[in-house]
N, C-alpha and C. Protein backbone atom coordinates (compact mmCIF):
# COMPACT_ATOMS: atom_id res chain seq x y z
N UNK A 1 24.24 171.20 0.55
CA UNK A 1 25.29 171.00 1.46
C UNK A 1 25.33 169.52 1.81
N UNK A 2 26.70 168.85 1.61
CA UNK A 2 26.91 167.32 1.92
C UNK A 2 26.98 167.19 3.69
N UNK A 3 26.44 166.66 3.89
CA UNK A 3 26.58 166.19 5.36
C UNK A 3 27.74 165.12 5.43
N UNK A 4 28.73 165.37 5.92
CA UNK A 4 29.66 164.37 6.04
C UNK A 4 29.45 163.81 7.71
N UNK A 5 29.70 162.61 7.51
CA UNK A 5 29.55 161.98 8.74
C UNK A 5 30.83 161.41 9.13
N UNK A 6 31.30 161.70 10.37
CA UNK A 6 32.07 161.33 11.06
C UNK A 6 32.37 160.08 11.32
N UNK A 7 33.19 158.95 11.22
CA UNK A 7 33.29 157.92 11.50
C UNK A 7 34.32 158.06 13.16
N UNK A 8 33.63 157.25 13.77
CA UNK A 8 35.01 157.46 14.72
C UNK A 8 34.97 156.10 15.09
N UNK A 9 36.53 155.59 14.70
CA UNK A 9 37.27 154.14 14.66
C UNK A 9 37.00 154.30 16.89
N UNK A 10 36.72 153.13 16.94
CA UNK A 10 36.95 152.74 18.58
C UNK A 10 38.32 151.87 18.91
N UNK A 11 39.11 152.22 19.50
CA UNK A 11 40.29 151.41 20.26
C UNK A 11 39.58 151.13 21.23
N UNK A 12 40.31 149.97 21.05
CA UNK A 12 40.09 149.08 22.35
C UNK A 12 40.94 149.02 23.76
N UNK A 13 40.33 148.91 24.60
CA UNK A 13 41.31 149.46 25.83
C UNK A 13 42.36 148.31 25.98
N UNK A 14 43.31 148.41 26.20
CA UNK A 14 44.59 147.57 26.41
C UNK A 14 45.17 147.74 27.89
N UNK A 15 45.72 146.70 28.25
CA UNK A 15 45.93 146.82 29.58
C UNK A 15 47.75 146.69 29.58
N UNK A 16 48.83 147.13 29.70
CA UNK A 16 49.83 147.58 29.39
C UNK A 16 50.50 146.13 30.16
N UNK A 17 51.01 145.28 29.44
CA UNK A 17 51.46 143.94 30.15
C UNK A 17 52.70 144.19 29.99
N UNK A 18 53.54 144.90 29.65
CA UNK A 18 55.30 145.26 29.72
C UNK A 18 55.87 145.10 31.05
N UNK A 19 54.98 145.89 31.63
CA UNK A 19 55.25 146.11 33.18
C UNK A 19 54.87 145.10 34.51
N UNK A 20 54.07 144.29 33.99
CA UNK A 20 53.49 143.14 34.75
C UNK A 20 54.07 142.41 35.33
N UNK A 21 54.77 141.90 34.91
CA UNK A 21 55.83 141.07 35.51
C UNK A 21 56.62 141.38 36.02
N UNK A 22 57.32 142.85 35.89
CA UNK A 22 57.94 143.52 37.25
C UNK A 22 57.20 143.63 38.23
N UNK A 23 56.15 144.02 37.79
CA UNK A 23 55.24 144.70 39.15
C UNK A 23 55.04 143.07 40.17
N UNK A 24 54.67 141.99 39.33
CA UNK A 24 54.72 140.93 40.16
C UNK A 24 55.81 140.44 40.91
N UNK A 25 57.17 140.20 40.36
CA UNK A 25 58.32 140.46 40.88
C UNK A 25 58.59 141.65 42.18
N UNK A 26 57.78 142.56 41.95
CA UNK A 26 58.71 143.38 43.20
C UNK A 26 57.22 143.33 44.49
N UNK A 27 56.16 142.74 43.97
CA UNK A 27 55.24 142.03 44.92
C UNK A 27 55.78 140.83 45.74
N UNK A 28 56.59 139.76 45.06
CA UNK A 28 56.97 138.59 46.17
C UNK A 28 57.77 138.80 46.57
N UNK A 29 59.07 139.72 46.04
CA UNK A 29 59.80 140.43 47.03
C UNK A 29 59.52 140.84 48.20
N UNK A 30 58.55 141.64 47.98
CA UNK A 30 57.90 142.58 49.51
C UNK A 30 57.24 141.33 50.26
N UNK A 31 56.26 140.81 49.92
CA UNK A 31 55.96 139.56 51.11
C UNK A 31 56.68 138.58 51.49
N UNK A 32 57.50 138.30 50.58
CA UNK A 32 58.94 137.24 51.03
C UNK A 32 59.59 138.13 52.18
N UNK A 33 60.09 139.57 52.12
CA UNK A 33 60.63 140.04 53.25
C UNK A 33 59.98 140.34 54.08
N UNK A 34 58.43 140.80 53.83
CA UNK A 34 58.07 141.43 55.49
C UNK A 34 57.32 139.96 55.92
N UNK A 35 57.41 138.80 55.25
CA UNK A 35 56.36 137.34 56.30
C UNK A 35 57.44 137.42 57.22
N UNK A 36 56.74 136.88 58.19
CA UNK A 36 57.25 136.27 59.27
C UNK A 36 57.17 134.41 59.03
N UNK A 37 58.20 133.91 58.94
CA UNK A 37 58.34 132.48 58.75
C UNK A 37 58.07 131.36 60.30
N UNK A 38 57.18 130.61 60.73
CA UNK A 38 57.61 130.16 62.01
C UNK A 38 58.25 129.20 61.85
N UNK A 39 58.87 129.11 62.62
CA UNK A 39 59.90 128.15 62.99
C UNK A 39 59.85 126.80 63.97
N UNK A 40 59.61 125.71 63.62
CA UNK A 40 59.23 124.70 64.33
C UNK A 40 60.61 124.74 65.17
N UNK A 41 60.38 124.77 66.76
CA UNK A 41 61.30 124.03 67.86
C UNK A 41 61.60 122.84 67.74
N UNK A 42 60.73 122.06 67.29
CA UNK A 42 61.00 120.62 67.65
C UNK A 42 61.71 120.38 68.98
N UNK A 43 62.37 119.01 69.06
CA UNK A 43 62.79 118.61 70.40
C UNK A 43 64.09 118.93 70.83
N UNK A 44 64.26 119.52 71.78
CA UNK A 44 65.95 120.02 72.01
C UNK A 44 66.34 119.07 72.68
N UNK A 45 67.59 118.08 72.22
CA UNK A 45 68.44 117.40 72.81
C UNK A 45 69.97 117.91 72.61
N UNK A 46 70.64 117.34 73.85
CA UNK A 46 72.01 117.28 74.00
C UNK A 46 72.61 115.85 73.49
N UNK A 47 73.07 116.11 72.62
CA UNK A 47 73.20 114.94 72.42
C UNK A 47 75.39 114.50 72.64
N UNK A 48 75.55 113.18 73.15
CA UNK A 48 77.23 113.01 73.31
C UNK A 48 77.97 113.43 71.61
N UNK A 49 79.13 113.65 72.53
CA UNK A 49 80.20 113.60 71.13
C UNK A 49 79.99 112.12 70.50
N UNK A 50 80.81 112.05 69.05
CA UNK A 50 81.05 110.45 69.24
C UNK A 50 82.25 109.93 69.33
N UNK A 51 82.11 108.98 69.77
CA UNK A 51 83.40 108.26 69.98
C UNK A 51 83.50 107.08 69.67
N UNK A 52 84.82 106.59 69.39
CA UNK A 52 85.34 105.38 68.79
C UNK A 52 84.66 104.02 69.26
N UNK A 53 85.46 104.10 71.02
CA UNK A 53 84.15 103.19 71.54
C UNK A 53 83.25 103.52 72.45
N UNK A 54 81.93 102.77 72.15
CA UNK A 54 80.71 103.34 73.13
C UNK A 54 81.21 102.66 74.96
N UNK A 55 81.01 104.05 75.78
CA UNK A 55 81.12 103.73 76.52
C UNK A 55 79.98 103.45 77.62
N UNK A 56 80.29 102.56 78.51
CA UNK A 56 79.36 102.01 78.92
C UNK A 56 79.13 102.52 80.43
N UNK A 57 77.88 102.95 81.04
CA UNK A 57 77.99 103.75 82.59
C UNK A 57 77.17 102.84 83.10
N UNK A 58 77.73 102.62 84.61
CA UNK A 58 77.00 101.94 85.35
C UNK A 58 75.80 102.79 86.15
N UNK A 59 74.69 102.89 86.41
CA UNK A 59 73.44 103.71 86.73
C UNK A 59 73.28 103.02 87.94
N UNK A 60 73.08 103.47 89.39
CA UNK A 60 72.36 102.62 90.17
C UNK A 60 70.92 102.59 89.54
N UNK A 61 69.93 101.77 90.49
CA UNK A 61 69.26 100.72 90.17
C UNK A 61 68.03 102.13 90.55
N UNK A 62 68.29 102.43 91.88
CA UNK A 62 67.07 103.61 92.77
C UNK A 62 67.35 105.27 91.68
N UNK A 63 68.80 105.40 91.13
CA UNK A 63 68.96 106.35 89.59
C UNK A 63 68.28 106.45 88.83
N UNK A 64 67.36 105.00 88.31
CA UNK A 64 66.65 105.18 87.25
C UNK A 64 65.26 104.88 86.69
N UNK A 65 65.11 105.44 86.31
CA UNK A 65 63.49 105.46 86.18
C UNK A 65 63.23 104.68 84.56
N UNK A 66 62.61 103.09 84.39
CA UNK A 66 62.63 103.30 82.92
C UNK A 66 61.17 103.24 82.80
N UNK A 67 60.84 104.15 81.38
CA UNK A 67 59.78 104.40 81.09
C UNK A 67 59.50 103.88 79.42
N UNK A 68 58.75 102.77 79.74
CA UNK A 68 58.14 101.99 78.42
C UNK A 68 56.54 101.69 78.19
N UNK A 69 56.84 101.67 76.41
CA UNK A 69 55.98 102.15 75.76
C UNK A 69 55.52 100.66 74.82
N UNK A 70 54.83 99.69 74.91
CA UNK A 70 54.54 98.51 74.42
C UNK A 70 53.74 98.83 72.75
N UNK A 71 53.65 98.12 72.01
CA UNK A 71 53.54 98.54 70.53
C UNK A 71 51.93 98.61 70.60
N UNK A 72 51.08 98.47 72.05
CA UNK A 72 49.23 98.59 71.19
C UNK A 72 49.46 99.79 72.83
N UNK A 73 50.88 100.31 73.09
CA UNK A 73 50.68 101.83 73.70
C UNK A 73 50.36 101.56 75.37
N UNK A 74 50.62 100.90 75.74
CA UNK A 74 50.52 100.30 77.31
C UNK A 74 51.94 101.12 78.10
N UNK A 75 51.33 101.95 78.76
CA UNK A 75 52.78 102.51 79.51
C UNK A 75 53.41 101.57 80.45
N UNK A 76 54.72 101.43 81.03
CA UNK A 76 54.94 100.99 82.16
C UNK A 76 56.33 101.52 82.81
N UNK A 77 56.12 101.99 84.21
CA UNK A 77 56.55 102.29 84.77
C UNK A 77 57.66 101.27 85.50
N UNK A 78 58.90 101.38 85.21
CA UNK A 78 60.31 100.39 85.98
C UNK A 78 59.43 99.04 86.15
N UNK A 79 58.86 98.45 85.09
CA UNK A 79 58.02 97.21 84.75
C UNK A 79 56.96 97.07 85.22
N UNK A 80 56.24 98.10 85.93
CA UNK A 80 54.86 98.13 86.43
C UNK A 80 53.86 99.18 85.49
N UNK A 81 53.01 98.79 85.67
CA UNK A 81 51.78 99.09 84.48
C UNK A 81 51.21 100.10 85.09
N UNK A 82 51.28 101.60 84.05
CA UNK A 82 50.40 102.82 84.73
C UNK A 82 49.50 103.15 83.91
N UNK A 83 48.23 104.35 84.10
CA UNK A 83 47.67 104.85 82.99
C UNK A 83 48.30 105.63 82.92
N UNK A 84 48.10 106.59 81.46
CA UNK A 84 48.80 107.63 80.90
C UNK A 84 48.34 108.81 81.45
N UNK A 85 47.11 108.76 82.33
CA UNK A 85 46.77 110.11 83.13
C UNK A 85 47.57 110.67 84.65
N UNK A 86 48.30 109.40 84.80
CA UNK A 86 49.26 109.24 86.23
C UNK A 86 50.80 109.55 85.28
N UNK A 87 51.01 109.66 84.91
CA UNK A 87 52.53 109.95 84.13
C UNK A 87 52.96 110.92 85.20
N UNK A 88 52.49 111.82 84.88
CA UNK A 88 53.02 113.50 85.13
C UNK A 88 53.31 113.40 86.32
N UNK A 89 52.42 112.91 86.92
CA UNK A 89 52.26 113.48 88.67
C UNK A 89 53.13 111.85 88.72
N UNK A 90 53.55 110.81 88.76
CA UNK A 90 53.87 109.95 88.97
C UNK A 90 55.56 110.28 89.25
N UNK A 91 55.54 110.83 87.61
CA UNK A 91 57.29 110.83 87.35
C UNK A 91 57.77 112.02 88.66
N UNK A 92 56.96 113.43 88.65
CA UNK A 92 57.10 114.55 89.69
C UNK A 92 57.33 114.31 91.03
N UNK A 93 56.91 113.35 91.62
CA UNK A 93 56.73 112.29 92.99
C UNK A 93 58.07 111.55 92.85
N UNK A 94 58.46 111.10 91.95
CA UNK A 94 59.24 110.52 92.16
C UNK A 94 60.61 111.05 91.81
N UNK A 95 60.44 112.35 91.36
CA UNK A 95 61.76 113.57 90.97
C UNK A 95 61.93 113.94 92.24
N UNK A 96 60.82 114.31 92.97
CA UNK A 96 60.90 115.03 94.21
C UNK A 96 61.69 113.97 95.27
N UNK A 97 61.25 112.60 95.34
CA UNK A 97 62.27 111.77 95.94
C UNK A 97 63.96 111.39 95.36
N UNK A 98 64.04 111.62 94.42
CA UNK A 98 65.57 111.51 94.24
C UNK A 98 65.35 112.57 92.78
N UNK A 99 66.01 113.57 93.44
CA UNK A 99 66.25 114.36 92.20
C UNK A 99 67.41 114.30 91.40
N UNK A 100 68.48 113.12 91.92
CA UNK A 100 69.76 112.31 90.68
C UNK A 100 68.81 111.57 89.55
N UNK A 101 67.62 111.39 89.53
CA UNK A 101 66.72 110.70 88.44
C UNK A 101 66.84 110.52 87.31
N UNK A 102 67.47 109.27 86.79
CA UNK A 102 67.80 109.37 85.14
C UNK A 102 66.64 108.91 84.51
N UNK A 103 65.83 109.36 83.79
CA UNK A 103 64.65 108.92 83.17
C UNK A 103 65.01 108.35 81.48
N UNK A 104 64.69 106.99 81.27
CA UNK A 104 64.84 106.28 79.70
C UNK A 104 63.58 105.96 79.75
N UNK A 105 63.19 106.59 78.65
CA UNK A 105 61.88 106.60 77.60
C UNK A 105 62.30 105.55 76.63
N UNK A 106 61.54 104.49 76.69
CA UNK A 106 61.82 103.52 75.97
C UNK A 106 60.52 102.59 75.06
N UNK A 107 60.38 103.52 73.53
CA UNK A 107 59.54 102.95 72.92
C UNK A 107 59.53 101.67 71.86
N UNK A 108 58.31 100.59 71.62
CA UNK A 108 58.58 99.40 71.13
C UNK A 108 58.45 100.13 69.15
N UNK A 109 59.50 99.50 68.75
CA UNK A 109 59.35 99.90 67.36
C UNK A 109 58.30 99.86 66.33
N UNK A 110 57.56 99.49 67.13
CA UNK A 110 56.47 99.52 66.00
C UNK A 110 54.61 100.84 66.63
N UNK A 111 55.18 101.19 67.57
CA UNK A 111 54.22 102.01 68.49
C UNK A 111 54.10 103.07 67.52
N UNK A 112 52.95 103.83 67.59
CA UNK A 112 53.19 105.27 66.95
C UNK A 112 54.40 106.23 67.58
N UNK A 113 54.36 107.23 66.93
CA UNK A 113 55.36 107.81 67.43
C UNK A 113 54.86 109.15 68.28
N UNK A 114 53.69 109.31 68.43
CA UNK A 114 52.59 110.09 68.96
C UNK A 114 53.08 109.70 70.62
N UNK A 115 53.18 108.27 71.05
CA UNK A 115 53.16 108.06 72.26
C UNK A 115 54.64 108.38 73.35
N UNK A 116 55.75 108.26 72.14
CA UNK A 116 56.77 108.81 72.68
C UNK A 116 56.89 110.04 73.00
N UNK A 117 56.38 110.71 72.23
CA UNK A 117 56.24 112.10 72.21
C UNK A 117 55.30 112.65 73.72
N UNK A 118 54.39 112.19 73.50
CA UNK A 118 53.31 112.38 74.81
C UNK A 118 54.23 111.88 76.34
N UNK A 119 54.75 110.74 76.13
CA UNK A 119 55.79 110.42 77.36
C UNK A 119 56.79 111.66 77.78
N UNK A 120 57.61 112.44 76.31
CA UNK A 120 58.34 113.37 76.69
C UNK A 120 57.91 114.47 77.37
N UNK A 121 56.48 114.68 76.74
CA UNK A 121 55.78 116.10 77.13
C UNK A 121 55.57 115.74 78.60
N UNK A 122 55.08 114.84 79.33
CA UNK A 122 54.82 114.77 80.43
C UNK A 122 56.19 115.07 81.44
N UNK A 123 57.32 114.28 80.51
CA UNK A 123 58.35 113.95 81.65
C UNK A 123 59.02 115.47 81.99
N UNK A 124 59.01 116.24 80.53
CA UNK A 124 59.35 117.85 80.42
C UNK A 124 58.82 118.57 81.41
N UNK A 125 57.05 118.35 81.72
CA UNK A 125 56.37 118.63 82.24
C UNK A 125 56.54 119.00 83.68
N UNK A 126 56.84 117.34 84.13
CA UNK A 126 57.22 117.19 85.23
C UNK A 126 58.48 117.56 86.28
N UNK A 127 59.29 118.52 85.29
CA UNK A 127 60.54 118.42 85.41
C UNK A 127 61.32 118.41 85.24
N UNK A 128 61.80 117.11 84.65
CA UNK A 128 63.00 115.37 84.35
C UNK A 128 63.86 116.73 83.48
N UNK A 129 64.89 116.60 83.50
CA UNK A 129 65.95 117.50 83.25
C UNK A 129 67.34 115.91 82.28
N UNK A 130 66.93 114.97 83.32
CA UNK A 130 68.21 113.93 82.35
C UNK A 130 67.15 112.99 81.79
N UNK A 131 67.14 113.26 80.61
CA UNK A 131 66.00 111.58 79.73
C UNK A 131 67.09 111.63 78.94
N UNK A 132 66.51 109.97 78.29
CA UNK A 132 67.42 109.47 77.22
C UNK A 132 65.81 108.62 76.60
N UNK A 133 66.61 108.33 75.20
CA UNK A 133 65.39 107.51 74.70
C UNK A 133 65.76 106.53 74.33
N UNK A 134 65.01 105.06 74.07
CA UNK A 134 65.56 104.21 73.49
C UNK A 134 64.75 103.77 72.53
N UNK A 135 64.93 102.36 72.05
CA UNK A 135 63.29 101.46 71.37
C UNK A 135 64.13 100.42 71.40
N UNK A 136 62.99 99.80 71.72
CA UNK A 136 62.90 98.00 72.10
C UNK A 136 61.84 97.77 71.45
N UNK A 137 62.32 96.48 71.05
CA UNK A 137 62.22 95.47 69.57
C UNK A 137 60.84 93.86 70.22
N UNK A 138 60.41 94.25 71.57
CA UNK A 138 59.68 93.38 72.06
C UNK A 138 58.42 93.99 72.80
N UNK A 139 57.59 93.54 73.26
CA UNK A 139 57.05 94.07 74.22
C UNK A 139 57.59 94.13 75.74
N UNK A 140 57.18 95.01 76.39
CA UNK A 140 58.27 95.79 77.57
C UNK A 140 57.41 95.20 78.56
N UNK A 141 57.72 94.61 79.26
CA UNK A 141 56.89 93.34 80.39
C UNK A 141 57.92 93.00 81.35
């Protein structure tokens, strides 16, 4: 009697790539719709219409508050020199005395832009409901 021996051929396992690329496709679908995206606020201004010509408003003098920012970051208060830890409570004191208060944030062009920012947060802080911003091209003295 012949003994026959069985050969048995092995396949190799295959991983079915037809479908792959749908299946990846309907994966960034689903996380594209259920992320939640945040959304930077950034700074909310009102800003004027424009117009042909700029018009020019006269401010009384006790109206306004200007607030400058010197290019090595020296605050100063309507030309007097504050630290940046008196801002808050400075500008609030002085909302509470005239609450018509027009506050101009006025940074030197070459300052970071870190410090304007920190001026707004305080003045927000404090209150100040009318700012405007400017930049000046000198040191603010």
């Amino acid at each position: 009697m012949a003994i026959i021996k069985r050969v048995q051929i092995e396949e190799e396992a295959e991983i079915p790539t037809a479908s792959m690329a749908d299946i990846a496709f309907l994966l960034i679908i689903f996380f594209m719709t259920t992320t939640n995206f945040a959304r930077e606020k950034g700074l909310k201004f009102l800003l004027p219409e424009k117009k042909d010509q700029p018009q020019e408003l006269k401010i009384k003098k006790e109206n306004l508050l200007k607030i400058s920012i010197n290019d090595r970051g020296e605050l100063f208060l309507n030309d007097e020199q504050y630290d940046w830890n008196v801002l808050e409570r400075e500008v609030k004191l002085r909302l509470e005395k005239n609450p018509k208060l027009i506050i101009l944030i006025r940074t030197h062009k070459n300052a970071p832009y870190e410090y304007m920012i920190r001026a707004f947060d305080a003045v927000k802080a404090a209150g100040g409901k009318k700012v405007g911003l400017g930049i000046i091209g000198e040191i603010a003295q």
